[in-house]
Protein backbone atom coordinates (compact mmCIF):
# COMPACT_ATOMS: atom_id res chain seq x y z
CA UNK A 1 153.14 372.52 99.45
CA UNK A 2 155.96 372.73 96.97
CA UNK A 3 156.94 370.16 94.13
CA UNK A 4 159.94 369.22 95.75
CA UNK A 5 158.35 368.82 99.17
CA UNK A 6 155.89 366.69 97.37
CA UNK A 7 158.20 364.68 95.95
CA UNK A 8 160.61 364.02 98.72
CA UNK A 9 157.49 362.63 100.97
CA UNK A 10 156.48 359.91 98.20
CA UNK A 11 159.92 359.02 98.12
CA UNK A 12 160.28 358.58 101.67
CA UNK A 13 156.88 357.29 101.57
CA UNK A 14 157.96 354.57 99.56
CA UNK A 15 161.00 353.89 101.55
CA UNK A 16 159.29 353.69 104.60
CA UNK A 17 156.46 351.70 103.00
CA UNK A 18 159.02 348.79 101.36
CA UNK A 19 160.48 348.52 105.58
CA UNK A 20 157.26 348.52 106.58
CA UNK A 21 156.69 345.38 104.18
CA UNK A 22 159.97 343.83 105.72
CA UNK A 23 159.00 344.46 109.12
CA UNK A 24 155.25 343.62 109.29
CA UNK A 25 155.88 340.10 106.93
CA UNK A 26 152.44 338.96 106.05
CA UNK A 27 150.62 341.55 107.02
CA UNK A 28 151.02 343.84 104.07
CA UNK A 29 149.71 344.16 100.27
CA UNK A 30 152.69 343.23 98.39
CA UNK A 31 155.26 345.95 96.72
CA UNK A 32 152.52 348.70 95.28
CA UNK A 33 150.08 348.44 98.09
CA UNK A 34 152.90 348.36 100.68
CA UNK A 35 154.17 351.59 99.00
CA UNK A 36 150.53 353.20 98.96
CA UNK A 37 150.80 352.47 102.59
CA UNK A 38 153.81 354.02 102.83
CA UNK A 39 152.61 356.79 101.86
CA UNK A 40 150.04 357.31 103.93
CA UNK A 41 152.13 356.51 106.61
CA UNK A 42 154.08 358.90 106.24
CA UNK A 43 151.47 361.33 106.19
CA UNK A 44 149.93 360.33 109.26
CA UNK A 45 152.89 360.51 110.75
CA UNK A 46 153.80 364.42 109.65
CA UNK A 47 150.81 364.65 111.55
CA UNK A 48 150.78 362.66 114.37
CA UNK A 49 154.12 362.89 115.84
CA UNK A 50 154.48 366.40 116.00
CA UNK A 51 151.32 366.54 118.18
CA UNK A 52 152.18 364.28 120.24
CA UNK A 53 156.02 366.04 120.92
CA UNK A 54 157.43 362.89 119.44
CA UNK A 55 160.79 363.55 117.96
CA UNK A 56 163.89 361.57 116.53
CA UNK A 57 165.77 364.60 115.67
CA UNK A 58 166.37 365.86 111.94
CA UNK A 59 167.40 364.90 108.36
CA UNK A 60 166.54 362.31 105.87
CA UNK A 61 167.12 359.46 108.53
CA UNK A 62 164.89 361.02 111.06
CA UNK A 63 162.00 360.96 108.58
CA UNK A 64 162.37 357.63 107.19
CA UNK A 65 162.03 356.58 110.74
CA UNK A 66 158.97 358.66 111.24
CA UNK A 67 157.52 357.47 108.26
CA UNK A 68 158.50 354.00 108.43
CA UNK A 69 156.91 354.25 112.23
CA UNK A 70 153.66 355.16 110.67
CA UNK A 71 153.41 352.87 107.82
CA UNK A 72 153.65 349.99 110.53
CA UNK A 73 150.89 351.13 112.52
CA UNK A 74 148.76 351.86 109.75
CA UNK A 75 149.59 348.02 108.14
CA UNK A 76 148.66 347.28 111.95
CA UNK A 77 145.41 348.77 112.39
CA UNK A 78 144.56 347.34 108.37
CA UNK A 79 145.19 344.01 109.84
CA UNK A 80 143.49 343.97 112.50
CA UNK A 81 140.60 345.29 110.23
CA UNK A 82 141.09 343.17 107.83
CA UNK A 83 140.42 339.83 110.47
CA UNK A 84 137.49 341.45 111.83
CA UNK A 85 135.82 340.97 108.53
């Protein structure tokens, strides 16, 4: 993985993790954590999707969405974790 590469996925990562936030209100970790989530998300999602022949097309858009797709089901899943214990 390349520098740049790298870089553009935190970005978007963060992006998607600050909607995420929005979307998911009280559910998430506040600005950092909801980032770190982001993150991940976004991750997973590079991943996941893929695999699973889930596609919104191309460009920066496109990934935001993907990312912003996986940050919410992470913050999900941490929820529901979360209330368990």
């Amino acid at each position: 993985m390349q520098f740049g590469s790298l870089l553009s996925m935190l970005i978007i990562g963060a992006i998607a993790g600050w909607l995420s936030g929005k979307i998911m209100v009280g559910r998430g970790f506040g600005l950092i954590g909801n980032i770190i989530v982001g993150i991940v998300g976004a991750f997973l999602a590079g991943l996941m999707f893929p695999v699973l022949g889930f596609s919104a097309g191309g460009g920066v858009f496109a990934t935001i969405l993907h990312a912003t797709i996986g940050a919410v089901i992470l913050l999900f899943l941490i929820s529901l974790i979360r209330k368990v214990n």
